[in-house]
C-alpha atoms as a PDB file:
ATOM      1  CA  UNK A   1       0.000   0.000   0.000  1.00  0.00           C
ATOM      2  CA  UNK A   2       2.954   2.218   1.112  1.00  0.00           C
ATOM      3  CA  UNK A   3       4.666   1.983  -2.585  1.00  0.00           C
ATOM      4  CA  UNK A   4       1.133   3.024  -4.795  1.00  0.00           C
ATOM      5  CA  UNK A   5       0.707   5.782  -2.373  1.00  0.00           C
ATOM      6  CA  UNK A   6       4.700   6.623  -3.089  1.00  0.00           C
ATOM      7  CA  UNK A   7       4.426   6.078  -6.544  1.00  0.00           C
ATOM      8  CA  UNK A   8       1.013   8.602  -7.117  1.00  0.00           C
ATOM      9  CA  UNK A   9       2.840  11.021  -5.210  1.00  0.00           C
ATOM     10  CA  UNK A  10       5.830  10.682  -7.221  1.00  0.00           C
ATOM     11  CA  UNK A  11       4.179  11.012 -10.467  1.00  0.00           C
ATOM     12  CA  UNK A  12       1.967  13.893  -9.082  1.00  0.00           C
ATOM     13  CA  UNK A  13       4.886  15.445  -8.302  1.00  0.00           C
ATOM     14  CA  UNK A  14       6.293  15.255 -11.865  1.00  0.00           C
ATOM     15  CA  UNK A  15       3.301  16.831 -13.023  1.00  0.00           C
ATOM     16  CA  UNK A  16       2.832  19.747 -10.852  1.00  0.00           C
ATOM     17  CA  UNK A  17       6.693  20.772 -11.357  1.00  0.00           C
ATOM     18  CA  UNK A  18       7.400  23.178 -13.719  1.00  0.00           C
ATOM     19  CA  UNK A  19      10.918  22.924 -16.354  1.00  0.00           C
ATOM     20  CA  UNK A  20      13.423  25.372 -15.731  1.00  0.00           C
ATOM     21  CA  UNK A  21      13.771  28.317 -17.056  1.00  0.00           C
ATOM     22  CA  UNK A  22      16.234  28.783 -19.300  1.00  0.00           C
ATOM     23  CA  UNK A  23      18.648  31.359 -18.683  1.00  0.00           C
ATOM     24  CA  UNK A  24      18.680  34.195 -21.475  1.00  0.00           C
ATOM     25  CA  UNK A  25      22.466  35.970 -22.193  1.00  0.00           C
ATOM     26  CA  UNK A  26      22.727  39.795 -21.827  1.00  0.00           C
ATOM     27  CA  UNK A  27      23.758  39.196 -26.069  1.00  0.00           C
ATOM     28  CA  UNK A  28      20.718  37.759 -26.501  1.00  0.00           C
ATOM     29  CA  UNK A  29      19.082  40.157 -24.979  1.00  0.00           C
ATOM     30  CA  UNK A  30      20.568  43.010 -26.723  1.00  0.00           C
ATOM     31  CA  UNK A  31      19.522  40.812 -30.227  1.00  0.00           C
ATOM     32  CA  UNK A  32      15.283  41.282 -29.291  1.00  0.00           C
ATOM     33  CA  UNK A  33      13.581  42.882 -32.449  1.00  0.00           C
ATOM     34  CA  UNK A  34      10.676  44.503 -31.241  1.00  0.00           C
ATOM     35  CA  UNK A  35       7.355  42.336 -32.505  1.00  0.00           C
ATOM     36  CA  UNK A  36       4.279  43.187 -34.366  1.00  0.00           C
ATOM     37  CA  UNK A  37       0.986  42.450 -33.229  1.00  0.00           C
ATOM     38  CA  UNK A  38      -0.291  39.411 -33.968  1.00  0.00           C
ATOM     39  CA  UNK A  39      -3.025  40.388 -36.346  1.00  0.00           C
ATOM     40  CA  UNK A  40      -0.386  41.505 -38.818  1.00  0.00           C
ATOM     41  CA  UNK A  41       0.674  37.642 -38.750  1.00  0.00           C
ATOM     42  CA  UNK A  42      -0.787  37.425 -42.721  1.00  0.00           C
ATOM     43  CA  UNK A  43       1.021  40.324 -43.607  1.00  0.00           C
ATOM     44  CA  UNK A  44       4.364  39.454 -42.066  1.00  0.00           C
ATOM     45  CA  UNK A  45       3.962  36.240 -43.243  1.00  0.00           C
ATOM     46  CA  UNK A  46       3.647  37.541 -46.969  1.00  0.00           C
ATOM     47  CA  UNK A  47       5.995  39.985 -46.516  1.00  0.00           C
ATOM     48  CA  UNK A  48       9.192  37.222 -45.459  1.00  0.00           C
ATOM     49  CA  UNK A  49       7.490  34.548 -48.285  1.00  0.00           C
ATOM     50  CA  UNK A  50       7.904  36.880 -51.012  1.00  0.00           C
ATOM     51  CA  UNK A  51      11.086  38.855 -50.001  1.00  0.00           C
ATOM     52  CA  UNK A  52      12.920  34.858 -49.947  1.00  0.00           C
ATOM     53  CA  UNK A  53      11.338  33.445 -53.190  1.00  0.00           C
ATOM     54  CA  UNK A  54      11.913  36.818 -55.097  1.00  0.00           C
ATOM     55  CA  UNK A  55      15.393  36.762 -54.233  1.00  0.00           C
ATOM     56  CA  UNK A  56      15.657  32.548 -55.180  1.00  0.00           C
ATOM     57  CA  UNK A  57      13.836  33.495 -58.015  1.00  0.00           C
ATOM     58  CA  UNK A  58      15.358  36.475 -59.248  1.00  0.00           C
ATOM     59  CA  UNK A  59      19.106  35.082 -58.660  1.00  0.00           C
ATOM     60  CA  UNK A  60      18.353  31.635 -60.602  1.00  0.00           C
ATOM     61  CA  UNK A  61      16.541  33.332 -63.728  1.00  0.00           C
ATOM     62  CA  UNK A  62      19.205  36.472 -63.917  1.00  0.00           C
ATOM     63  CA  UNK A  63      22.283  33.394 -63.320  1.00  0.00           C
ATOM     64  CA  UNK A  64      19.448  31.711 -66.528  1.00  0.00           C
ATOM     65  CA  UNK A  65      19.486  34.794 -69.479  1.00  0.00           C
ATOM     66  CA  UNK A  66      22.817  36.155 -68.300  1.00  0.00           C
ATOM     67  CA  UNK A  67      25.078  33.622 -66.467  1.00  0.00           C
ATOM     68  CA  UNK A  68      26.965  34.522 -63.069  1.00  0.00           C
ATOM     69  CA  UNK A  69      29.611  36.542 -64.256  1.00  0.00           C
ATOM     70  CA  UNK A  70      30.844  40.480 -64.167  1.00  0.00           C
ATOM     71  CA  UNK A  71      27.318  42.407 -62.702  1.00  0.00           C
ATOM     72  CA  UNK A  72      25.426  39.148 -61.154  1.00  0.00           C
ATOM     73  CA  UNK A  73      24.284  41.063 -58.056  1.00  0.00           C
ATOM     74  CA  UNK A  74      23.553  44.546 -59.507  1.00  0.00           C
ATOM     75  CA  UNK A  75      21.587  42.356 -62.482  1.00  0.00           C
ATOM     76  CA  UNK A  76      20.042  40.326 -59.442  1.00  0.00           C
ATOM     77  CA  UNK A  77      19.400  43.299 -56.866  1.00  0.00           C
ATOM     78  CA  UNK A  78      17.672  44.919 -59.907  1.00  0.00           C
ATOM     79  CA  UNK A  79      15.805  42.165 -60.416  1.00  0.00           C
ATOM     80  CA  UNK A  80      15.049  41.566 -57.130  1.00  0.00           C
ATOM     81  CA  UNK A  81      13.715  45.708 -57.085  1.00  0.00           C
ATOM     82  CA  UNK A  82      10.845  44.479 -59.606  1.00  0.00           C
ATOM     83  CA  UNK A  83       9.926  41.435 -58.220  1.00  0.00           C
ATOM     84  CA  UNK A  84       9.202  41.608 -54.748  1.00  0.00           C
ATOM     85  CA  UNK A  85       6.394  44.365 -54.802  1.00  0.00           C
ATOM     86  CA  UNK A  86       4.583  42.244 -57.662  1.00  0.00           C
ATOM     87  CA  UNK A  87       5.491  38.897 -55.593  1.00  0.00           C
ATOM     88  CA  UNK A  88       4.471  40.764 -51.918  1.00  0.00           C
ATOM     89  CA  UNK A  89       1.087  41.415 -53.614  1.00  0.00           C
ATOM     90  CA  UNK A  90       0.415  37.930 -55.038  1.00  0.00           C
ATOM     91  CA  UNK A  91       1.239  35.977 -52.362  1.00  0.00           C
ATOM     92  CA  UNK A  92      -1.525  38.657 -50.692  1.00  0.00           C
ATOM     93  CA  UNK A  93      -3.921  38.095 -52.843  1.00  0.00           C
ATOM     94  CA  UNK A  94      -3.647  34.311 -53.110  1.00  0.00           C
ATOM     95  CA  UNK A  95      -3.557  33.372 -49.490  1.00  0.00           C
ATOM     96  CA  UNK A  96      -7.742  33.435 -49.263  1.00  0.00           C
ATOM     97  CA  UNK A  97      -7.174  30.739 -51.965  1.00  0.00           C
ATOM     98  CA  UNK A  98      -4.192  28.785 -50.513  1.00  0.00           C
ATOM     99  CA  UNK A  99      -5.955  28.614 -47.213  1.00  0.00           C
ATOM    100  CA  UNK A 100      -9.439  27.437 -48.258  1.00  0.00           C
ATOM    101  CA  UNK A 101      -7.683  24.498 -50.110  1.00  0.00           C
ATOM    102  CA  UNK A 102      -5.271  23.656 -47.330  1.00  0.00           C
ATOM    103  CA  UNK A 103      -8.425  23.291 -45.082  1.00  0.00           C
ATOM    104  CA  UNK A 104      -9.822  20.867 -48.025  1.00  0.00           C
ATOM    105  CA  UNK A 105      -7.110  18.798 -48.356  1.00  0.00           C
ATOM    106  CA  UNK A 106      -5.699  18.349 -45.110  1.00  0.00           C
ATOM    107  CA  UNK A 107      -7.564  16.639 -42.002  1.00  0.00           C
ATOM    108  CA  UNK A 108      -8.904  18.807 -39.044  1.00  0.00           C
ATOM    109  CA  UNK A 109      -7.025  16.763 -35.528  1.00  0.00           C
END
């Protein structure tokens, strides 16, 4: 009887005590970007898909016509000038879209 009455309290024990916090550097510290809102999750999320896949994009299809050579990042950052405005607002204005089929094709837990 003694060792079920040890072992709940054990295991209620476990349960009730909390991790450890882990300890944060002054550098760390001094590395914080201050955070938007959370309602301007969409937006931020467009905002980071667009500025990556405009650069990917624009740095494969300039190193395509051109080749990587003499003025590859001024033909790339010129590029890249063009493209992520245009990509910013399609990834926008597709996301209703993207999100209604993600909900159709993927199982609710």
């Amino acid at each position: 009887m003694t060792s079920v009455l040890h072992q709940y309290r054990f295991k209620e024990s476990i349960m009730t005590t909390r991790p450890p916090v882990p300890r944060v550097s002054k550098a760390s510290k001094a590395l914080r970007l201050p955070k938007v809102p959370a309602r301007f999750m969409p937006v931020m999320f467009a905002f980071y898909m667009s500025a990556i896949m405009a650069v990917l994009m624009s740095s494969v299809i300039v190193a395509i016509n051109t080749g990587v050579g003499a003025g590859y990042f001024k033909q790339v950052a010129h590029a890249y000038s063009m493209a992520m405005p245009v990509a910013f607002l399609c990834v926008m204005g597709v996301r209703p879209l993207v999100m209604r089929l993600v909900a159709l094709t993927v199982a609710s837990r």
